[in-house]
PDB file of N, CA and C in Angstrom:
ATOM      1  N   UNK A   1      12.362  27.316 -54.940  1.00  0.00           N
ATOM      2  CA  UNK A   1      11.059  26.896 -54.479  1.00  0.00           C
ATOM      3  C   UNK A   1      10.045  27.946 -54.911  1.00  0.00           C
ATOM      4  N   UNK A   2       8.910  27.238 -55.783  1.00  0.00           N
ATOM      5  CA  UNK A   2       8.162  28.025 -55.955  1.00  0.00           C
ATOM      6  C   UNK A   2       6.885  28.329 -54.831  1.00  0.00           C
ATOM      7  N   UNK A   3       6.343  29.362 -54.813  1.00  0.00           N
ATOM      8  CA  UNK A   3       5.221  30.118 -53.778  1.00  0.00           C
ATOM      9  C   UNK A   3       5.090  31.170 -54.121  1.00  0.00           C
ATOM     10  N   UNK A   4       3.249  31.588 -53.116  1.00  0.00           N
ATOM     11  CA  UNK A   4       2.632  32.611 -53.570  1.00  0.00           C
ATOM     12  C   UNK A   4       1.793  32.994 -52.350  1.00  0.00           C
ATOM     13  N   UNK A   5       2.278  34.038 -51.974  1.00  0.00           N
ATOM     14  CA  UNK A   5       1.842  34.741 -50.757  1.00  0.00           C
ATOM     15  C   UNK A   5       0.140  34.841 -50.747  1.00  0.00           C
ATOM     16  N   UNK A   6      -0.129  34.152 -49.616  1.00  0.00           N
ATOM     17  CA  UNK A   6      -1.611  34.308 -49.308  1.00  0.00           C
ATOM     18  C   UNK A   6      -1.961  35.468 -48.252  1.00  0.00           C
ATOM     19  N   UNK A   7      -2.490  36.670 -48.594  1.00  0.00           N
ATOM     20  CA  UNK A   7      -2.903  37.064 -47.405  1.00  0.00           C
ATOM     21  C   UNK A   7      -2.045  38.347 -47.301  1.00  0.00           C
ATOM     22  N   UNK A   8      -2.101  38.870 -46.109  1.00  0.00           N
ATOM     23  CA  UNK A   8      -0.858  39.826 -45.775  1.00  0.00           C
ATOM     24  C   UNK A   8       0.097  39.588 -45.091  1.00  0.00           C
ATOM     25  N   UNK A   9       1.535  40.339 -45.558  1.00  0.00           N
ATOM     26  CA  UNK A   9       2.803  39.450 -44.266  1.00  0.00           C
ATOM     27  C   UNK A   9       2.312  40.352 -43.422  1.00  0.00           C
ATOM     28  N   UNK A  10       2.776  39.446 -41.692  1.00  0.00           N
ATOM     29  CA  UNK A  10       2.590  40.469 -40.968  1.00  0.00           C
ATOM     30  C   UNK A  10       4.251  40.072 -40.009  1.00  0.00           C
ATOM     31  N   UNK A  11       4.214  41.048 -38.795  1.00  0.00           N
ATOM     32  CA  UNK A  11       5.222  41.361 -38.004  1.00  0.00           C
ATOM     33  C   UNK A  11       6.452  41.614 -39.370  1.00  0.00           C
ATOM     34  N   UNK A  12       6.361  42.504 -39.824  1.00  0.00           N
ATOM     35  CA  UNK A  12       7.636  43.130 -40.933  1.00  0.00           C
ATOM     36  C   UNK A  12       8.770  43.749 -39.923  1.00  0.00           C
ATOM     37  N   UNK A  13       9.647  43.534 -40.433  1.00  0.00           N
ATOM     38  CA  UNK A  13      11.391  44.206 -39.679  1.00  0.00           C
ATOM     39  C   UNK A  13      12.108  44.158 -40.863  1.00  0.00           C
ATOM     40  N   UNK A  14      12.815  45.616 -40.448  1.00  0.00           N
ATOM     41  CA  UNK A  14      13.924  45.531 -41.593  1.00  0.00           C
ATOM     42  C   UNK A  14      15.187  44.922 -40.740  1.00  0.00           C
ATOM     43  N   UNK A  15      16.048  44.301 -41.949  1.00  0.00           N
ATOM     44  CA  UNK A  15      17.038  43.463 -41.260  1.00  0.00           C
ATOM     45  C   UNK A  15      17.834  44.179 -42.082  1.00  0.00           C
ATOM     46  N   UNK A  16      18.466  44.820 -42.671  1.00  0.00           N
ATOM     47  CA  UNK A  16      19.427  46.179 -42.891  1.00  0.00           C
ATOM     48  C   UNK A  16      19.130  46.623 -43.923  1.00  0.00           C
ATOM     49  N   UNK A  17      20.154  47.819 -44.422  1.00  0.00           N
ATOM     50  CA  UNK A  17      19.814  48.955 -45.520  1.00  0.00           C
ATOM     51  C   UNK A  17      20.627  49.550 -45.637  1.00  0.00           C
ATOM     52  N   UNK A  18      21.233  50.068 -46.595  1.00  0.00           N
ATOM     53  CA  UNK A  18      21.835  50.391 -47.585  1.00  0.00           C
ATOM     54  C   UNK A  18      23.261  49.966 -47.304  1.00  0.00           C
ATOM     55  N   UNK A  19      24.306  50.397 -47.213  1.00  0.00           N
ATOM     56  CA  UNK A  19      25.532  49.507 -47.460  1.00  0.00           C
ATOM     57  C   UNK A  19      25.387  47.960 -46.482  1.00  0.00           C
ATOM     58  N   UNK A  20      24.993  48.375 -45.256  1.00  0.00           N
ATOM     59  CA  UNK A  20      24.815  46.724 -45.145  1.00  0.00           C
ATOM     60  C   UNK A  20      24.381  45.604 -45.965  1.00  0.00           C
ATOM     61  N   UNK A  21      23.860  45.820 -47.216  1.00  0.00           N
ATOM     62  CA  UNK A  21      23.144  44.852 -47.776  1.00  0.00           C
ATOM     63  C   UNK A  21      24.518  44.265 -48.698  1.00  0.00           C
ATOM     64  N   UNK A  22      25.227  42.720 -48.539  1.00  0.00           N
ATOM     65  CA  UNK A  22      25.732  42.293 -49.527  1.00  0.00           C
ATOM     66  C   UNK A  22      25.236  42.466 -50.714  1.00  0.00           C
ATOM     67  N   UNK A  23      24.372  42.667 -51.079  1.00  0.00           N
ATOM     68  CA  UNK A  23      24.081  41.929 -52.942  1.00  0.00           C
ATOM     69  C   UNK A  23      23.503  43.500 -52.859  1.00  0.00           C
ATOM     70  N   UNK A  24      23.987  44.213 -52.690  1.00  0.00           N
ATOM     71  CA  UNK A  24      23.235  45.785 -53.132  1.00  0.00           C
ATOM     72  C   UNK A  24      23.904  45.803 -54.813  1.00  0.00           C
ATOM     73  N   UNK A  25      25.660  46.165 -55.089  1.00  0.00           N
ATOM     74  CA  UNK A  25      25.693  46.012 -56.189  1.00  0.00           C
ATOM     75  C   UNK A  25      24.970  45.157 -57.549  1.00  0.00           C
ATOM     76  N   UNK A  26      24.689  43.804 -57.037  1.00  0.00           N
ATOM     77  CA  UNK A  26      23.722  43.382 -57.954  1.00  0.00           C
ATOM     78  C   UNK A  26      22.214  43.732 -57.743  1.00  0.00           C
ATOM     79  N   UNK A  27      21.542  43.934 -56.632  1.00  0.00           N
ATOM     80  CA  UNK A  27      20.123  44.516 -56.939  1.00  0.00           C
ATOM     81  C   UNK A  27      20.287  46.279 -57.823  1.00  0.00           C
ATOM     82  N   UNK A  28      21.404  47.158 -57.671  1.00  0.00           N
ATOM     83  CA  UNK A  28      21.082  48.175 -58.626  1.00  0.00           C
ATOM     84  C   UNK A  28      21.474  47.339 -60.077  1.00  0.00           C
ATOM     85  N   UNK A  29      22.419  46.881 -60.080  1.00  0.00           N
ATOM     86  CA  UNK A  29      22.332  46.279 -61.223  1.00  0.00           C
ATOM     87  C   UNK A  29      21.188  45.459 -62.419  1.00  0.00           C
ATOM     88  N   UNK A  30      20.353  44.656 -61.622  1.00  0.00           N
ATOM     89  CA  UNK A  30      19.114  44.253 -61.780  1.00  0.00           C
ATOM     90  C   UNK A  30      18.223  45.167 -61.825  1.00  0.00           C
ATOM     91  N   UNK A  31      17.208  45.797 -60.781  1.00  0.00           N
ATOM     92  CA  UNK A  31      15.914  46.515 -60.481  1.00  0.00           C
ATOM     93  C   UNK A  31      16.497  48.135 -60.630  1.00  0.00           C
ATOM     94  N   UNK A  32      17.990  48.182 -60.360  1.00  0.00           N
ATOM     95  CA  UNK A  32      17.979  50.279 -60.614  1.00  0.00           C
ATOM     96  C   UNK A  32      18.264  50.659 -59.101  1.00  0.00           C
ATOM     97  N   UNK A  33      18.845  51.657 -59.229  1.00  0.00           N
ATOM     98  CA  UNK A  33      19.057  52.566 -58.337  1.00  0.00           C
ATOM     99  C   UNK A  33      17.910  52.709 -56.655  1.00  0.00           C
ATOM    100  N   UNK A  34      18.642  52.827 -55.937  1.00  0.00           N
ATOM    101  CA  UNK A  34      17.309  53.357 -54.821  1.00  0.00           C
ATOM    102  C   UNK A  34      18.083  53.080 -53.759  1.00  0.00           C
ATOM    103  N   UNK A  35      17.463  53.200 -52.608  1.00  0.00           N
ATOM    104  CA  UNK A  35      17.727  52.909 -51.289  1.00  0.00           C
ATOM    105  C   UNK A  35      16.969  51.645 -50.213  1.00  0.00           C
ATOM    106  N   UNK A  36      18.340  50.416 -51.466  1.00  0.00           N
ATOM    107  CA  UNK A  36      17.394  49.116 -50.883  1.00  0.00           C
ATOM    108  C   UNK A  36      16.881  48.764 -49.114  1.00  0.00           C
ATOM    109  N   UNK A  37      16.130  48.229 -49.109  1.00  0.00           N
ATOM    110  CA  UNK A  37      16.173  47.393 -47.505  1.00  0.00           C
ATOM    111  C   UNK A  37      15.538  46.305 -47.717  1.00  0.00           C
ATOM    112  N   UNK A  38      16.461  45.349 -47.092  1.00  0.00           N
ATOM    113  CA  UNK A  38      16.650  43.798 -46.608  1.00  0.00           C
ATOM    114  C   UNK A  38      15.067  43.376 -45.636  1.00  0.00           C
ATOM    115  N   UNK A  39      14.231  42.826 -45.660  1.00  0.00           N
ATOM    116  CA  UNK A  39      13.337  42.987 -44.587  1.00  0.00           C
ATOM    117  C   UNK A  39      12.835  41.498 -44.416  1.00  0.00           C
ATOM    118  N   UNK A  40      12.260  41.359 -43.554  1.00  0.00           N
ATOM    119  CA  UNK A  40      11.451  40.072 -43.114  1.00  0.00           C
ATOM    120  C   UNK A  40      10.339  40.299 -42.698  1.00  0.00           C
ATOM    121  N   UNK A  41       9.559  38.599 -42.861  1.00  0.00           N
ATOM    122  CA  UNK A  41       8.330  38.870 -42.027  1.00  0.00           C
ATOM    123  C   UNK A  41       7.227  37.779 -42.164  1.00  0.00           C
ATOM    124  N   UNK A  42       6.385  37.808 -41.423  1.00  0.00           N
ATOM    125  CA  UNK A  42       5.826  36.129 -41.567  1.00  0.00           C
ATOM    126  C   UNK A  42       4.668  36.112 -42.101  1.00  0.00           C
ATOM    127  N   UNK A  43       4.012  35.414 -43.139  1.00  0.00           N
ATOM    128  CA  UNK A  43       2.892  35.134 -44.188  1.00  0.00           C
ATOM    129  C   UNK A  43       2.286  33.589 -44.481  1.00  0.00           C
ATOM    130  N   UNK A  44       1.797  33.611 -44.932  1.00  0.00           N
ATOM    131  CA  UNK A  44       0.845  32.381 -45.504  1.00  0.00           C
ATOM    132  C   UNK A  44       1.246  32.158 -46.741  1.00  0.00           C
ATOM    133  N   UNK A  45       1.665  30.888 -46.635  1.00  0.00           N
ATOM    134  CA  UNK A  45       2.066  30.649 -48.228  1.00  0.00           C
ATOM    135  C   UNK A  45       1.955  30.005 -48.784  1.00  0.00           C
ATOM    136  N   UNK A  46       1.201  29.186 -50.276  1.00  0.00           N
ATOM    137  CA  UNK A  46       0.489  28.285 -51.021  1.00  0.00           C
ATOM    138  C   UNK A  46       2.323  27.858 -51.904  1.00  0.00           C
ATOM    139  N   UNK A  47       2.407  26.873 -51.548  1.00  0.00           N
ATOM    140  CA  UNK A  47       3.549  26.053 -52.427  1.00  0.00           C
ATOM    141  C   UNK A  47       2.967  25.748 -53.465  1.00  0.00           C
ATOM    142  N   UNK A  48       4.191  24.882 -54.625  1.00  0.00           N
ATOM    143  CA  UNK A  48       3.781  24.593 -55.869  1.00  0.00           C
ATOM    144  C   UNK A  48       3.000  23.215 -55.388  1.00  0.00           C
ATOM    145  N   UNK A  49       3.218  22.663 -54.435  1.00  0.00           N
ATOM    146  CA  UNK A  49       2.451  21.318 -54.351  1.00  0.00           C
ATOM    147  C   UNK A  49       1.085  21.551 -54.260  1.00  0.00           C
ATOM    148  N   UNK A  50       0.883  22.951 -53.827  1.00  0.00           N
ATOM    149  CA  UNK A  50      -0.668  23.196 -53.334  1.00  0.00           C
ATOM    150  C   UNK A  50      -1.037  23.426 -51.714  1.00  0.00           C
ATOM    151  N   UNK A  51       0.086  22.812 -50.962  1.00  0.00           N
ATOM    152  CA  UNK A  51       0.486  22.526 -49.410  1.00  0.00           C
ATOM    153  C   UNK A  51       0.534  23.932 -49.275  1.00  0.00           C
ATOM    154  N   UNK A  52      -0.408  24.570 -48.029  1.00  0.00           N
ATOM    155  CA  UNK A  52      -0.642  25.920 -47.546  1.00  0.00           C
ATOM    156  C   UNK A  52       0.154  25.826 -46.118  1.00  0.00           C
ATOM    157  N   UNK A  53       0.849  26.880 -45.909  1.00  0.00           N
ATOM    158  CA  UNK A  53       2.060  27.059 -44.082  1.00  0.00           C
ATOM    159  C   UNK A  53       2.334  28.362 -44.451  1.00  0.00           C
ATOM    160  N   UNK A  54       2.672  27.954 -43.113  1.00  0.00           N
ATOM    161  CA  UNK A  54       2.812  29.751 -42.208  1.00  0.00           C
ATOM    162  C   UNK A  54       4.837  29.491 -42.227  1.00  0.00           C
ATOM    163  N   UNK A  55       5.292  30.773 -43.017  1.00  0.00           N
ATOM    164  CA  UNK A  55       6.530  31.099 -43.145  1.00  0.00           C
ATOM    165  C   UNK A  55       7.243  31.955 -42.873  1.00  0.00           C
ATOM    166  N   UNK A  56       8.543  32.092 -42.318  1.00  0.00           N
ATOM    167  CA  UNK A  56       9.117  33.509 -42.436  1.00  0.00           C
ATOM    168  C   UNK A  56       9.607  33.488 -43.936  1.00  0.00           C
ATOM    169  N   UNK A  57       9.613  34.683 -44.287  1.00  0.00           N
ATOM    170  CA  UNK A  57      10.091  34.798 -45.927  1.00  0.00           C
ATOM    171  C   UNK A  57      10.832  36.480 -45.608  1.00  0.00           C
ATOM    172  N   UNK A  58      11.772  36.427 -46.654  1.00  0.00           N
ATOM    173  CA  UNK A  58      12.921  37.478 -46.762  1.00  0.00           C
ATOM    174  C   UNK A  58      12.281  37.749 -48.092  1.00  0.00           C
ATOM    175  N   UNK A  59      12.913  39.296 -48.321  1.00  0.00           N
ATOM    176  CA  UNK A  59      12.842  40.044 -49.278  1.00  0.00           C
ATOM    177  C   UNK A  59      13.410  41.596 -49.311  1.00  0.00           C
ATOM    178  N   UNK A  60      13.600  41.687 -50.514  1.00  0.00           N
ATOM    179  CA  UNK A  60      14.399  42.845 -50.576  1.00  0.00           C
ATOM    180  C   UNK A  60      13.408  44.106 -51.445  1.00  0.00           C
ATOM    181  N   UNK A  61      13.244  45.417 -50.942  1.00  0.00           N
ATOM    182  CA  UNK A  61      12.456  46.126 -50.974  1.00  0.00           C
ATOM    183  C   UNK A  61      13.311  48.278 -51.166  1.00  0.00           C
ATOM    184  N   UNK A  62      12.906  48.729 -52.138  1.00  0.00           N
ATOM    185  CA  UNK A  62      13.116  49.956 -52.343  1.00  0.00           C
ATOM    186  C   UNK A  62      11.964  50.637 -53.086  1.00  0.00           C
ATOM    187  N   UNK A  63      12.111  51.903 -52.453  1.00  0.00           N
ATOM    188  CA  UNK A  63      11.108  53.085 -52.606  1.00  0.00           C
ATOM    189  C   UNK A  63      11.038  53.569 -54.189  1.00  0.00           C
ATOM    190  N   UNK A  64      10.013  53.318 -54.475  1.00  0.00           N
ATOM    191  CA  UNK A  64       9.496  53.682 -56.341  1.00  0.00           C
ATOM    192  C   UNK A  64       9.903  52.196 -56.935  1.00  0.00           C
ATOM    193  N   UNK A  65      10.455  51.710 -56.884  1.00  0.00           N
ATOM    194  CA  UNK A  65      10.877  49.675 -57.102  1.00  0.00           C
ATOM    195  C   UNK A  65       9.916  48.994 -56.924  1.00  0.00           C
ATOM    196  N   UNK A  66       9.419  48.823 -55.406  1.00  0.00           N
ATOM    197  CA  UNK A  66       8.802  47.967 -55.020  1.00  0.00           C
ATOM    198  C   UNK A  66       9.665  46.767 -53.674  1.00  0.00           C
ATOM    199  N   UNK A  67       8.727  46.090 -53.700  1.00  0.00           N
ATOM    200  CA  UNK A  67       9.350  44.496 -53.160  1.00  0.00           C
ATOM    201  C   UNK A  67       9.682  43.602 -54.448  1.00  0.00           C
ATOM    202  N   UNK A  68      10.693  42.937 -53.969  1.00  0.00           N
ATOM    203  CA  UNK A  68      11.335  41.847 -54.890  1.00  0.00           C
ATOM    204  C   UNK A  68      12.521  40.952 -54.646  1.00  0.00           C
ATOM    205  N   UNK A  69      12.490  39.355 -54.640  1.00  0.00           N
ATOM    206  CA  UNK A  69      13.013  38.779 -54.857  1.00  0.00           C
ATOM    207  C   UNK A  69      12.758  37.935 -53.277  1.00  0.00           C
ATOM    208  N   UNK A  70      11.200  37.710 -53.065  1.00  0.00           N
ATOM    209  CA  UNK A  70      11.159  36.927 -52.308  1.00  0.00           C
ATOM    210  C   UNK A  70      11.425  35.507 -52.054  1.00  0.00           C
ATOM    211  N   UNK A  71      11.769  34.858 -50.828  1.00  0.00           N
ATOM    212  CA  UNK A  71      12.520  33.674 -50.779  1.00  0.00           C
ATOM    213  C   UNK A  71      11.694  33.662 -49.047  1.00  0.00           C
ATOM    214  N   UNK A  72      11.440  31.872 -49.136  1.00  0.00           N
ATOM    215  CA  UNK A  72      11.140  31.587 -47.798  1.00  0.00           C
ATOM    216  C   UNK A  72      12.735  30.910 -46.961  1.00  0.00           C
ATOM    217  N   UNK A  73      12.304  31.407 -45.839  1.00  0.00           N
ATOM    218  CA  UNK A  73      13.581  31.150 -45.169  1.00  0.00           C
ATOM    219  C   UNK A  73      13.282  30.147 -43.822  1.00  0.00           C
ATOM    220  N   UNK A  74      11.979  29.651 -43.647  1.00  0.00           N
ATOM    221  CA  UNK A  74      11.885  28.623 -42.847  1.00  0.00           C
ATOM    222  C   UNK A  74      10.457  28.495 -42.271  1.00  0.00           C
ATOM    223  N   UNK A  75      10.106  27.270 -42.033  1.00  0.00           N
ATOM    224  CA  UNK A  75       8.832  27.416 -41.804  1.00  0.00           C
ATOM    225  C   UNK A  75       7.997  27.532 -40.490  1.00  0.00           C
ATOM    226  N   UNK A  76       7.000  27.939 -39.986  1.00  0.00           N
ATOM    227  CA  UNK A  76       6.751  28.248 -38.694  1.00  0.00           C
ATOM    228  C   UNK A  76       5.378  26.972 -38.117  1.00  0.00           C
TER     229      UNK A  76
END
């Protein structure tokens, strides 16, 4: 599903970090080395239809990386 964050997420939580994260071997593999964290948090989000909602969305996030590989996980 495509989308594009409107706005700022807000209420952020990390939902784990570093060996807790299943897919850690493939995010160093992909983006490089670091000390990923798993996080959530709820935003505004413009779909490909154009249809604007309020979402929780996941993403995975490390220091000098960035954020990456956001995904909505349900809508509010």
């Amino acid at each position: 599903m495509y989308f594009t964050i409107i706005g700022v997420v807000s209420s952020v939580q990390t939902i784990s970090a570093g060996a807790g994260i299943r897919e850690r071997a493939r995010l160093r593999k992909v983006h490089g080395r670091g000390r990923w964290l798993k996080r959530k948090g709820v935003a505004q989000v413009q779909l490909a239809t154009g249809e604007v909602a309020v979402a929780e969305i996941h993403w995975y996030e490390c220091a000098g990386i960035g954020k990456r590989e956001f995904k909505i996980k349900r809508f509010l």
